[in-house]
Protein backbone atom coordinates (compact mmCIF):
# COMPACT_ATOMS: atom_id res chain seq x y z
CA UNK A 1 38.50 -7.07 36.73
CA UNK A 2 40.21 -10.17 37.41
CA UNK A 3 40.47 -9.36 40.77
CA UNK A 4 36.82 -10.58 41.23
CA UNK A 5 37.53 -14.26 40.49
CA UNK A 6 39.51 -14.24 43.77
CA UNK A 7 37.49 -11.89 45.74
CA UNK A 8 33.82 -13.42 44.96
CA UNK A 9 35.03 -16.88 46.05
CA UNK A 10 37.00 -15.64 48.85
CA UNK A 11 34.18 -14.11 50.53
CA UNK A 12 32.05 -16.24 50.07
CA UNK A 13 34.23 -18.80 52.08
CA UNK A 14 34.52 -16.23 54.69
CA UNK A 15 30.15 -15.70 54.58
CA UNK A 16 30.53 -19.88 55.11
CA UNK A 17 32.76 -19.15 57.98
CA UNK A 18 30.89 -16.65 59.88
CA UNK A 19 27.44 -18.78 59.28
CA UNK A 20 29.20 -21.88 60.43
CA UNK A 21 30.62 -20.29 64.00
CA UNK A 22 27.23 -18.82 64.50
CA UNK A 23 25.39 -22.14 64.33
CA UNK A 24 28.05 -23.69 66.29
CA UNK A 25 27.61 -20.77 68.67
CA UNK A 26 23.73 -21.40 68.87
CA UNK A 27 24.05 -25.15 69.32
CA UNK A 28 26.73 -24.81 72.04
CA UNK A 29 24.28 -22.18 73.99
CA UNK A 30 26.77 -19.59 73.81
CA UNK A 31 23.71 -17.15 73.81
CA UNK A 32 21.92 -19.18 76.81
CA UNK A 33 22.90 -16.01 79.08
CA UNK A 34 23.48 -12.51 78.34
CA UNK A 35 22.73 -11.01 81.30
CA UNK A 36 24.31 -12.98 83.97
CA UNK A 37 27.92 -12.20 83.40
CA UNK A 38 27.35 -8.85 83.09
CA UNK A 39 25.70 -8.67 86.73
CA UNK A 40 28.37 -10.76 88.03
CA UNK A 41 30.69 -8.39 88.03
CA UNK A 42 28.82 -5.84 90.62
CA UNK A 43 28.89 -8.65 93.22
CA UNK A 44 31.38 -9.26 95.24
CA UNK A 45 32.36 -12.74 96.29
CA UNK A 46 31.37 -14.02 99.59
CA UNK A 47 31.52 -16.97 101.46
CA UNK A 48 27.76 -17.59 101.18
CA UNK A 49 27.91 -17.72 97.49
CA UNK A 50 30.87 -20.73 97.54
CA UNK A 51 29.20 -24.31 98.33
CA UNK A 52 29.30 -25.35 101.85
CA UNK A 53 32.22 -27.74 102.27
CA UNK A 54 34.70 -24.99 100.32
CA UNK A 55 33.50 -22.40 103.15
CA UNK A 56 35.80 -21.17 105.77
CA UNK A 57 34.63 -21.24 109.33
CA UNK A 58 35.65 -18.90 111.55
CA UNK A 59 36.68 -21.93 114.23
CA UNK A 60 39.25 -23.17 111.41
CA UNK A 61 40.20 -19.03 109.93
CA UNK A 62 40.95 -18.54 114.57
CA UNK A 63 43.02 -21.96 114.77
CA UNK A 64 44.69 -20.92 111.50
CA UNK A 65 45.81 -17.34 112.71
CA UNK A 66 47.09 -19.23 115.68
CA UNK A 67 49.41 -21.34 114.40
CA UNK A 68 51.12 -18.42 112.11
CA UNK A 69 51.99 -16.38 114.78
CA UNK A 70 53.42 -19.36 116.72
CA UNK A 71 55.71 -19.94 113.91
């Protein structure tokens, strides 16, 4: 029976936990996006999908191959 003092207060610190990191959760839009990642996965990566200064150019991936088999 005395084991209740301990485990009444004890969980309820842990119910305080698990409220608190699903507020901060919330607030930090954890949730914002269920979908995407999930989707993500099926695509593959391509050099559209990359911004246009971090794609390679076919000029610069040619001039590239070049110089490793001169080495």
């Amino acid at each position: 029976m005395s084991i209740l003092y301990l485990l009444i207060p004890l969980s309820l610190i842990l119910l305080g936990l698990a409220v608190w990191a699903f507020f901060w959760a919330v607030k930090h839009d954890q949730f914002e996006d269920l979908e995407g990642p999930a989707y993500r996965i099926l695509f593959d990566e391509d050099d559209n999908d990359r911004p246009k200064d971090e794609r390679r150019s076919p000029e610069r991936d040619a001039s590239s191959d070049d110089e490793e088999r001169r080495d």
